[in-house]
C-alpha atoms as a PDB file:
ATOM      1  CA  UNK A   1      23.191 -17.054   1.504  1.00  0.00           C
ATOM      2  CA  UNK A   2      20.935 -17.216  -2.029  1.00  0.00           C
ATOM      3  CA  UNK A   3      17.891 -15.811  -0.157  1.00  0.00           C
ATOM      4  CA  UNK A   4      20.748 -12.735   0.726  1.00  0.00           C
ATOM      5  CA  UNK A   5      21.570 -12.881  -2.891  1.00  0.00           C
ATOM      6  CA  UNK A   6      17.987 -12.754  -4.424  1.00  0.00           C
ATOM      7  CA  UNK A   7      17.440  -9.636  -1.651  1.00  0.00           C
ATOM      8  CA  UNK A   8      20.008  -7.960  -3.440  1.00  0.00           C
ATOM      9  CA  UNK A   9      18.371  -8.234  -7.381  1.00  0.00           C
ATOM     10  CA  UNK A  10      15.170  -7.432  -5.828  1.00  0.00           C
ATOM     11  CA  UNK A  11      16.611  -4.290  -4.534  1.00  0.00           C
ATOM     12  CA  UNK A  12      18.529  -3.997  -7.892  1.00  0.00           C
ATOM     13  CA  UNK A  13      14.974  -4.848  -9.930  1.00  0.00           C
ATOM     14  CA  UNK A  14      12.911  -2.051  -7.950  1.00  0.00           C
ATOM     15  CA  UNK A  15      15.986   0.588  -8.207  1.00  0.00           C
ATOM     16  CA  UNK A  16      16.140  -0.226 -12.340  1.00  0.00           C
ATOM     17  CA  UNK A  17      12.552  -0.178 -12.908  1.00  0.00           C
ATOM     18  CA  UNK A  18      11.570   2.381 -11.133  1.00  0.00           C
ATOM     19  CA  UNK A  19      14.121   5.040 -11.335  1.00  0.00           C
ATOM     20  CA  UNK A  20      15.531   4.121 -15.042  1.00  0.00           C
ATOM     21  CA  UNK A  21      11.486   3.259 -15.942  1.00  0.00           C
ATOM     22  CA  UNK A  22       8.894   4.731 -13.814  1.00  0.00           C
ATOM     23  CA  UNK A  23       9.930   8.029 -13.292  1.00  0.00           C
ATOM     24  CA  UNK A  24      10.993   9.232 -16.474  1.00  0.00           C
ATOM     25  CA  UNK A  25       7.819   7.341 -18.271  1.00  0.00           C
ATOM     26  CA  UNK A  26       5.395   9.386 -15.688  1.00  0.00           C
ATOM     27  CA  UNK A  27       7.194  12.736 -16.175  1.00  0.00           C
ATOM     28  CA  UNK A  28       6.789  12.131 -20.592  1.00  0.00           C
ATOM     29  CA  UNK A  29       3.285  10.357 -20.350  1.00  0.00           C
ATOM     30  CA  UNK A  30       1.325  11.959 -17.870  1.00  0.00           C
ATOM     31  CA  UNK A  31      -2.137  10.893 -18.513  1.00  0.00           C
ATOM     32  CA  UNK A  32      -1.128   7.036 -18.433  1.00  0.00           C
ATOM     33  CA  UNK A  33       0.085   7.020 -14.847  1.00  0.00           C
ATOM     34  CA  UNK A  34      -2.202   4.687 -14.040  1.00  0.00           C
ATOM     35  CA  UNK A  35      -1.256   2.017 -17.024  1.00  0.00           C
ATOM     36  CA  UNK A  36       2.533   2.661 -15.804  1.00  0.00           C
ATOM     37  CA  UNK A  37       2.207   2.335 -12.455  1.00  0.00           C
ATOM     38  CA  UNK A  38       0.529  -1.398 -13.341  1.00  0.00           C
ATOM     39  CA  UNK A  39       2.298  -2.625 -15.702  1.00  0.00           C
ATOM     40  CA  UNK A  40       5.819  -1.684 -14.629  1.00  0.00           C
ATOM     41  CA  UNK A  41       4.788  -2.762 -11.009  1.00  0.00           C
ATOM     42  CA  UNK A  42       4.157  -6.208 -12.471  1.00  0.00           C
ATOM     43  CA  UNK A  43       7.562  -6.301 -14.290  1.00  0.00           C
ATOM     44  CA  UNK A  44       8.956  -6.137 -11.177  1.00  0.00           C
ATOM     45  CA  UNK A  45       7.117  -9.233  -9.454  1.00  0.00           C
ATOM     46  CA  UNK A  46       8.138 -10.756 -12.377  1.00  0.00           C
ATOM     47  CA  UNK A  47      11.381 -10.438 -12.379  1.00  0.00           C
ATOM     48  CA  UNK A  48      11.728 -11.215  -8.370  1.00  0.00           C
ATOM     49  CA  UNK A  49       9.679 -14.762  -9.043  1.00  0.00           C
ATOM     50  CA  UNK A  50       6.435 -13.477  -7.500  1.00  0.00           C
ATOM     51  CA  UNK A  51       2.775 -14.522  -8.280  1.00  0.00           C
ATOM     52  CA  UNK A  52      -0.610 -12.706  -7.297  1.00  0.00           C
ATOM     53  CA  UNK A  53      -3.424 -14.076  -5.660  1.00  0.00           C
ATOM     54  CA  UNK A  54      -5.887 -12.285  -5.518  1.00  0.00           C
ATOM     55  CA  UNK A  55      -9.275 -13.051  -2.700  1.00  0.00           C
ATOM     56  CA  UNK A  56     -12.495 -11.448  -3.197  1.00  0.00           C
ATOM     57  CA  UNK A  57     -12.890  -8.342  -5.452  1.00  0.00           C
ATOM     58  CA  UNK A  58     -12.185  -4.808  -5.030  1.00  0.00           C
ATOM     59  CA  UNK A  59     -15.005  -2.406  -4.329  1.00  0.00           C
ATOM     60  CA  UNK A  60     -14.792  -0.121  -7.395  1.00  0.00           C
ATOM     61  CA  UNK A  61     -17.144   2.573  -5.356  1.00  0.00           C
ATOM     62  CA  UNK A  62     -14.404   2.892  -1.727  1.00  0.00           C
ATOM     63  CA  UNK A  63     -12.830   5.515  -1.666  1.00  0.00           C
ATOM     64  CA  UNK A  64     -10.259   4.422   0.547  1.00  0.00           C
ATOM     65  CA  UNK A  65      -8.636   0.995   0.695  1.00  0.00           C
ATOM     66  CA  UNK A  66      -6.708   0.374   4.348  1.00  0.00           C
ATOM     67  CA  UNK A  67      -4.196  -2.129   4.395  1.00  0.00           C
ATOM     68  CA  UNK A  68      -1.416  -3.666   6.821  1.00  0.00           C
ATOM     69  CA  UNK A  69       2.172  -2.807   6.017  1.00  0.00           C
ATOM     70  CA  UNK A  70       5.380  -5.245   5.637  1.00  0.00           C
ATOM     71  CA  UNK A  71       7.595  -3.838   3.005  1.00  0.00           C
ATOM     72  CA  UNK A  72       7.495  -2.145  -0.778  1.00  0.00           C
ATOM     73  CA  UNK A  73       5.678  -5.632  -1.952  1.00  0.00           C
ATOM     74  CA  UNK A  74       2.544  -4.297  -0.362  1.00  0.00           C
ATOM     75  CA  UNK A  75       2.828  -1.561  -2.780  1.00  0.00           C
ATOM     76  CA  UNK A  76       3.982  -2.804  -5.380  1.00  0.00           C
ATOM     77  CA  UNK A  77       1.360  -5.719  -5.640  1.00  0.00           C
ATOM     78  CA  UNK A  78      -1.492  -3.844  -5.187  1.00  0.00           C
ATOM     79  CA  UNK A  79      -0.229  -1.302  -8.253  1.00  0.00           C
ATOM     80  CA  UNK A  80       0.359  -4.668 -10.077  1.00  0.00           C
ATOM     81  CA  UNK A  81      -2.980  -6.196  -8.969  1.00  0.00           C
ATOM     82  CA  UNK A  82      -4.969  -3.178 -10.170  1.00  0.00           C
ATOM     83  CA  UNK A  83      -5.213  -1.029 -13.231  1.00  0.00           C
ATOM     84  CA  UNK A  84      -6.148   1.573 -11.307  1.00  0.00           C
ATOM     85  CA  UNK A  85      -3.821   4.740  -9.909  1.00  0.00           C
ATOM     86  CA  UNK A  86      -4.081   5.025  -5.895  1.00  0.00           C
ATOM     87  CA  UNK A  87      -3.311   8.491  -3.812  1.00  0.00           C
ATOM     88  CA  UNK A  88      -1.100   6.814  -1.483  1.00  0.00           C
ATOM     89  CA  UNK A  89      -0.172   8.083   1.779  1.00  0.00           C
ATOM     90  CA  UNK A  90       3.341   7.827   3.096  1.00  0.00           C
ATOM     91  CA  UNK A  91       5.540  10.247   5.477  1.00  0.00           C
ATOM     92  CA  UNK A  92       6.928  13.165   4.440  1.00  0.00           C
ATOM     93  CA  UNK A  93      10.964  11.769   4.632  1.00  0.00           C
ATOM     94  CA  UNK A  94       9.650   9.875   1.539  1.00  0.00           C
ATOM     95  CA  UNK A  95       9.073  12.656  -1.183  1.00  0.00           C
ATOM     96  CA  UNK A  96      12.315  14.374  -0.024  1.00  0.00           C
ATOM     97  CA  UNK A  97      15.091  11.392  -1.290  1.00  0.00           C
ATOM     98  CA  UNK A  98      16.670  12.592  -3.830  1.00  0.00           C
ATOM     99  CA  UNK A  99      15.363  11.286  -7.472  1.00  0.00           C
ATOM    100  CA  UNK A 100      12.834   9.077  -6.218  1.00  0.00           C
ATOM    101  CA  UNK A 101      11.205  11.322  -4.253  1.00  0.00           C
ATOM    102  CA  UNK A 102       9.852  12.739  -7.579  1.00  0.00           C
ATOM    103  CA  UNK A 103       8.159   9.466  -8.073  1.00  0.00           C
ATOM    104  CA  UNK A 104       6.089  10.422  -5.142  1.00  0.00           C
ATOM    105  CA  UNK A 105       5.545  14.021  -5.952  1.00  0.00           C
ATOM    106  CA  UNK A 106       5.232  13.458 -10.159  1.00  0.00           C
ATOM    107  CA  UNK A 107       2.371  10.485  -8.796  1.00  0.00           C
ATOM    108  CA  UNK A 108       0.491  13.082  -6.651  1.00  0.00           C
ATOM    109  CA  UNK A 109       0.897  11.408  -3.300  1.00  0.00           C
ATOM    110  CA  UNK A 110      -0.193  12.582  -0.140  1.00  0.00           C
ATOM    111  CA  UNK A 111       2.618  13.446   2.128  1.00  0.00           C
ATOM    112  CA  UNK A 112       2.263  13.176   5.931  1.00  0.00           C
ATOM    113  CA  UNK A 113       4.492  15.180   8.659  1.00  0.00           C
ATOM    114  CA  UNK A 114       3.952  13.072  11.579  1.00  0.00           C
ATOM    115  CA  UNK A 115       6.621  15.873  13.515  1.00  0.00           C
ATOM    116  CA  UNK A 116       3.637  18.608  12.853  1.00  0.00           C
ATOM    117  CA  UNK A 117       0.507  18.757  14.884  1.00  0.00           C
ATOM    118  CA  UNK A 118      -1.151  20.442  11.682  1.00  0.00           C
ATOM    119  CA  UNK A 119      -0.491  17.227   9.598  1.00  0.00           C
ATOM    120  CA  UNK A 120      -3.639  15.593  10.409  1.00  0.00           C
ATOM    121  CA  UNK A 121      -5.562  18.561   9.136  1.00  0.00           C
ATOM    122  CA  UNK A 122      -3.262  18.838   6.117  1.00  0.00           C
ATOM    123  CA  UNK A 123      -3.847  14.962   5.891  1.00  0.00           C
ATOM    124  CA  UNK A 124      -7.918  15.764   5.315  1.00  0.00           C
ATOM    125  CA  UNK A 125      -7.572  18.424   3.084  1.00  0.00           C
ATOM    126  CA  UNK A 126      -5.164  16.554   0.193  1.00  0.00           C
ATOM    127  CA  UNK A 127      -7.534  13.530   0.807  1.00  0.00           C
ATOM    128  CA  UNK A 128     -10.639  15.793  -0.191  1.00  0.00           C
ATOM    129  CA  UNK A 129      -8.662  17.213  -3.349  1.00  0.00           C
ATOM    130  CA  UNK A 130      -7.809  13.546  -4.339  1.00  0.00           C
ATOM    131  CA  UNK A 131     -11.106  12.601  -4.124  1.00  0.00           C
ATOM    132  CA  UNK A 132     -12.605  15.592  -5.814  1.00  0.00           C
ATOM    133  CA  UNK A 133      -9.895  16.955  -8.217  1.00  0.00           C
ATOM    134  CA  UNK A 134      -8.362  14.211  -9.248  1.00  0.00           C
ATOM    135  CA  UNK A 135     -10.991  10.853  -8.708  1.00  0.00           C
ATOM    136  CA  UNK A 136      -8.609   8.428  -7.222  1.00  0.00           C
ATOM    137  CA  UNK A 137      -9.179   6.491  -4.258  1.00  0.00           C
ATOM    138  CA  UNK A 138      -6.412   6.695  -1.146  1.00  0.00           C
ATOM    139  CA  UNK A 139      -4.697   4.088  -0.364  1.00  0.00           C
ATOM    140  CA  UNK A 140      -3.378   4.369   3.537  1.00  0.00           C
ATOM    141  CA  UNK A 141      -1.844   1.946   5.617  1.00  0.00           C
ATOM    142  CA  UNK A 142      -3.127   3.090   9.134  1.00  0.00           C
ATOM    143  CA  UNK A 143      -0.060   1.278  10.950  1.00  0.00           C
ATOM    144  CA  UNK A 144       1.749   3.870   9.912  1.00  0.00           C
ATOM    145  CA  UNK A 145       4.926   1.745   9.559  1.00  0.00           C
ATOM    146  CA  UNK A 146       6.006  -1.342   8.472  1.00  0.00           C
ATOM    147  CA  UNK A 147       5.909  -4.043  10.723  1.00  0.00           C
ATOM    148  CA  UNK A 148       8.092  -6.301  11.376  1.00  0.00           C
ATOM    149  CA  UNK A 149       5.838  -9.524  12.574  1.00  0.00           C
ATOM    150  CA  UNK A 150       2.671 -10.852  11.426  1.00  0.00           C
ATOM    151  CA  UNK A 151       0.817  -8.642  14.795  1.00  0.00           C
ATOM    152  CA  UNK A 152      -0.702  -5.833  13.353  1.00  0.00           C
ATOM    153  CA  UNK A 153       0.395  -2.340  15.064  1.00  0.00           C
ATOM    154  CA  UNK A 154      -2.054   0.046  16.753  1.00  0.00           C
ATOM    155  CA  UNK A 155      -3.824   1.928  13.953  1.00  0.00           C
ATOM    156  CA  UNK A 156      -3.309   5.947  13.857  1.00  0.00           C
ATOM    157  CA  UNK A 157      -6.343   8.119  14.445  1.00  0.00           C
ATOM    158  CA  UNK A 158      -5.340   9.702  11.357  1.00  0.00           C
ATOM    159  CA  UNK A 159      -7.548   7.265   8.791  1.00  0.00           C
ATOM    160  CA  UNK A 160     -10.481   7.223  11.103  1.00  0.00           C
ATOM    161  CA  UNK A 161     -10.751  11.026  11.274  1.00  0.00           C
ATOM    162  CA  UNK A 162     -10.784  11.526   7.812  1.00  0.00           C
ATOM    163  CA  UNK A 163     -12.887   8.599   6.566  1.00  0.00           C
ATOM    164  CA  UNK A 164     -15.361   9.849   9.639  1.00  0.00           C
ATOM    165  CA  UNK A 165     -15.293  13.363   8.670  1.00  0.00           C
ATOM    166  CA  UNK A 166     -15.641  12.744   5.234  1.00  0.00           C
ATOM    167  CA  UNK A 167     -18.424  10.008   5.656  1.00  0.00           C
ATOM    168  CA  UNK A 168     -16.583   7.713   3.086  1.00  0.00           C
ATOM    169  CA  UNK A 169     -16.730   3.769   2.009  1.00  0.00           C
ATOM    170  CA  UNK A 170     -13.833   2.114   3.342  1.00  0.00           C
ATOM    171  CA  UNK A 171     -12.536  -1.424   1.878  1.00  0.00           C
ATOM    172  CA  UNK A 172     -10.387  -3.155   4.267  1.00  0.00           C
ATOM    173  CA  UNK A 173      -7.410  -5.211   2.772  1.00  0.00           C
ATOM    174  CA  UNK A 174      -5.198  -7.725   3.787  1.00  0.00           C
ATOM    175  CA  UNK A 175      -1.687  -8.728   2.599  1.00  0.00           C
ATOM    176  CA  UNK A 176       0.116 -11.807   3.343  1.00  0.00           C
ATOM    177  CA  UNK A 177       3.319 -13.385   1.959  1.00  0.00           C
ATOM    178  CA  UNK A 178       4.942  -9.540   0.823  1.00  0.00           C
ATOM    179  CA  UNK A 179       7.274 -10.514   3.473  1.00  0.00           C
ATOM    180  CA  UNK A 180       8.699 -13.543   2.283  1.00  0.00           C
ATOM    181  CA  UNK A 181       9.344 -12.029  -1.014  1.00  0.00           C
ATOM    182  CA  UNK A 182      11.507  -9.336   0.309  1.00  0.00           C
ATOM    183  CA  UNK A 183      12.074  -8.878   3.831  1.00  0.00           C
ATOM    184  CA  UNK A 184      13.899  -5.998   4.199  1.00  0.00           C
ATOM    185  CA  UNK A 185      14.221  -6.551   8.506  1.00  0.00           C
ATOM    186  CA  UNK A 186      16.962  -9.471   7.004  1.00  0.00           C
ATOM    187  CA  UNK A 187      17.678  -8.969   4.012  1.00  0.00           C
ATOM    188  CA  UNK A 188      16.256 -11.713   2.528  1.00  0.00           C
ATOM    189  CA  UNK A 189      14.238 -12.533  -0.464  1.00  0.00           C
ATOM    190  CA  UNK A 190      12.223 -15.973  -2.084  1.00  0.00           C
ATOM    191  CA  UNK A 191       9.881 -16.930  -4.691  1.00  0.00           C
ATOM    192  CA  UNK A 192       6.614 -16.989  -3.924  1.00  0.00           C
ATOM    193  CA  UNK A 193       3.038 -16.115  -3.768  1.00  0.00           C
ATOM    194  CA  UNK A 194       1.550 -12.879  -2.356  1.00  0.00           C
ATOM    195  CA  UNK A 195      -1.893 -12.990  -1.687  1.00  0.00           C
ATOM    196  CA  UNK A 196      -3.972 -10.219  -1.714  1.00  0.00           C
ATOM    197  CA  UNK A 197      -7.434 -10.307  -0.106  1.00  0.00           C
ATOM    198  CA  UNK A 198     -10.396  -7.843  -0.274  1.00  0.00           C
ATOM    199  CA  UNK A 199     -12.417  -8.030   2.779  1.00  0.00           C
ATOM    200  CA  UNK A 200     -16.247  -6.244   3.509  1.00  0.00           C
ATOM    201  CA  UNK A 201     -16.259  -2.482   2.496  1.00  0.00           C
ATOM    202  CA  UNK A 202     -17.763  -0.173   5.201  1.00  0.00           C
ATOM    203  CA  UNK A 203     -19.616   2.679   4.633  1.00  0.00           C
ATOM    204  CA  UNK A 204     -18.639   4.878   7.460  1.00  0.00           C
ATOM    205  CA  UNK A 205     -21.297   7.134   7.524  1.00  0.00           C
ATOM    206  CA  UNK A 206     -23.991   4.442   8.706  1.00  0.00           C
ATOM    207  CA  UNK A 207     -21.010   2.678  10.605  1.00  0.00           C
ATOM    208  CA  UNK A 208     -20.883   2.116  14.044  1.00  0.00           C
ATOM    209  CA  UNK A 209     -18.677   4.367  16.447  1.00  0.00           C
ATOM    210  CA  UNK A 210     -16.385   1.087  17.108  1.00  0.00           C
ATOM    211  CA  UNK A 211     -16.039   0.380  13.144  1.00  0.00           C
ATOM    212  CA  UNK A 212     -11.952   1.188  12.946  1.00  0.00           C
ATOM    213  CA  UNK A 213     -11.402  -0.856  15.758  1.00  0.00           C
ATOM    214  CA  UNK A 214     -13.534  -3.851  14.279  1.00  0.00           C
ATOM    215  CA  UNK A 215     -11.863  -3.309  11.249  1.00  0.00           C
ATOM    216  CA  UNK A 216      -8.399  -4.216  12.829  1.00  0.00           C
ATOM    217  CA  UNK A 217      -9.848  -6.878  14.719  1.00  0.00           C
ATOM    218  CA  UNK A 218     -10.969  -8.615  11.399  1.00  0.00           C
ATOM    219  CA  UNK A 219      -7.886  -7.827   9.601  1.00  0.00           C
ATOM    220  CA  UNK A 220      -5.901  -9.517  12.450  1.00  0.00           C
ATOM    221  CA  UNK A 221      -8.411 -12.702  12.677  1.00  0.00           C
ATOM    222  CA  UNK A 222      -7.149 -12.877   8.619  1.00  0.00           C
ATOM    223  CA  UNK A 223      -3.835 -12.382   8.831  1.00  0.00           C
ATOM    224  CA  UNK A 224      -3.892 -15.177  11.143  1.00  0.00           C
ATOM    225  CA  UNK A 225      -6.057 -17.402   9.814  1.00  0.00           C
ATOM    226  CA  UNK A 226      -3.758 -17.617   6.253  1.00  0.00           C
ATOM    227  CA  UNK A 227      -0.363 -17.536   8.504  1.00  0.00           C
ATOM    228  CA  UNK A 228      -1.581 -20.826   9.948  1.00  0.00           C
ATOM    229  CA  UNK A 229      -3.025 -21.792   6.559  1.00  0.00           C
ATOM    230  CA  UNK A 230      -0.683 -21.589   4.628  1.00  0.00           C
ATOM    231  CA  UNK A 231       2.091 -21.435   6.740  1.00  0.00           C
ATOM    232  CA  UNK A 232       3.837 -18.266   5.193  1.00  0.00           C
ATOM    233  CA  UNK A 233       7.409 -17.125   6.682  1.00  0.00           C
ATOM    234  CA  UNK A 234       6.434 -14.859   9.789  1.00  0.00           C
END
């Protein structure tokens, strides 16, 4: 019953923060997204009882970071983690809710249509404009979903094809303990720690053809390794 109760001020916390905070702050200081994203972002960890840890460093030179997918605490932490401002990628349903939506759209997200066949190609060409126009890394989870265990999905061609096409560095990361947080498959919600660990980046360019799937394979050998570890809630 309190880990139902503590779901429902985390819920609470993010809806605050970010729609009575974030979105307003963005839309009247639009050259500090970056600062508001972080510092807001770790207001909200706060607030739910969270800690970072933080493995390894972040390649400052990737240009996109690929990460496995639980809940909003993935996000959340790594805009908390870093003083940095991400592209991230997230489907389309997303940017249209109404008020928060312009969260997505006032942060200059990327927006995919996974309904259209042309959303791959539309995928490639707001990653290039990131990259070029704006200098900010993507940020992609190539599950494409949250997931609701501690298995890691199939990854979407959609990462790989642009990375590949684009010959860019690629920094794999790994997220563990988001979960236990908030869960939103229950409902549920703890204290705790939510480690956050950089692995090898890859240069895809000079990478072999089987790099995405080796990628997934490491990311998987980690996840398991610190479930067992540490024994986070699955």
């Amino acid at each position: 019953m309190f880990a139902k109760i503590r779901y429902l001020w985390g819920a609470l916390v993010i809806a605050v923060v970010v729609g009575l905070g974030m979105i307003p702050l963005l839309y009247l200081f639009p050259r500090h997204k970056g600062t508001i994203m972080h510092k807001l972002n770790r207001v909200i960890l706060f607030l739910l009882g969270a800690k970072i840890e933080k493995v390894g460093e972040r390649d400052p030179h990737a240009q996109m970071y690929i990460m496995n997918h639980q809940g909003i605490i993935d996000i959340i932490t790594m805009e908390a983690i870093e003083n940095t401002h991400f592209s991230w990628v997230a489907k389309k349903e997303l940017f249209e809710i109404p008020w928060y939506g312009r969260l997505m759209r006032k942060g200059e997200m990327i927006s995919v249509d996974r309904e259209n066949k042309a959303g791959l190609v539309k995928l490639f060409k707001d990653v290039q404009k990131s990259l070029d126009e704006y200098g900010r890394a993507i940020a992609i989870f190539p599950e494409g979903t949250r997931g609701s265990g501690q298995k890691l999905l199939r990854f979407k061609p959609g990462p790989k094809f642009v990375a590949q096409k684009l010959g860019l560095r690629v920094q794999p990361v790994v997220i563990v303990g988001s979960k236990w947080v908030l869960n939103e498959h229950d409902h549920t919600a703890h204290s705790g720690t939510v480690k956050v660990i950089y692995l090898d980046p890859i240069d895809v360019k000079n990478a072999p053809d089987n790099w995405y799937e080796t990628v997934r394979e490491t990311m998987q050998r980690t996840i398991d390794e610190q479930m067992e570890r540490y024994a986070v809630a699955r």
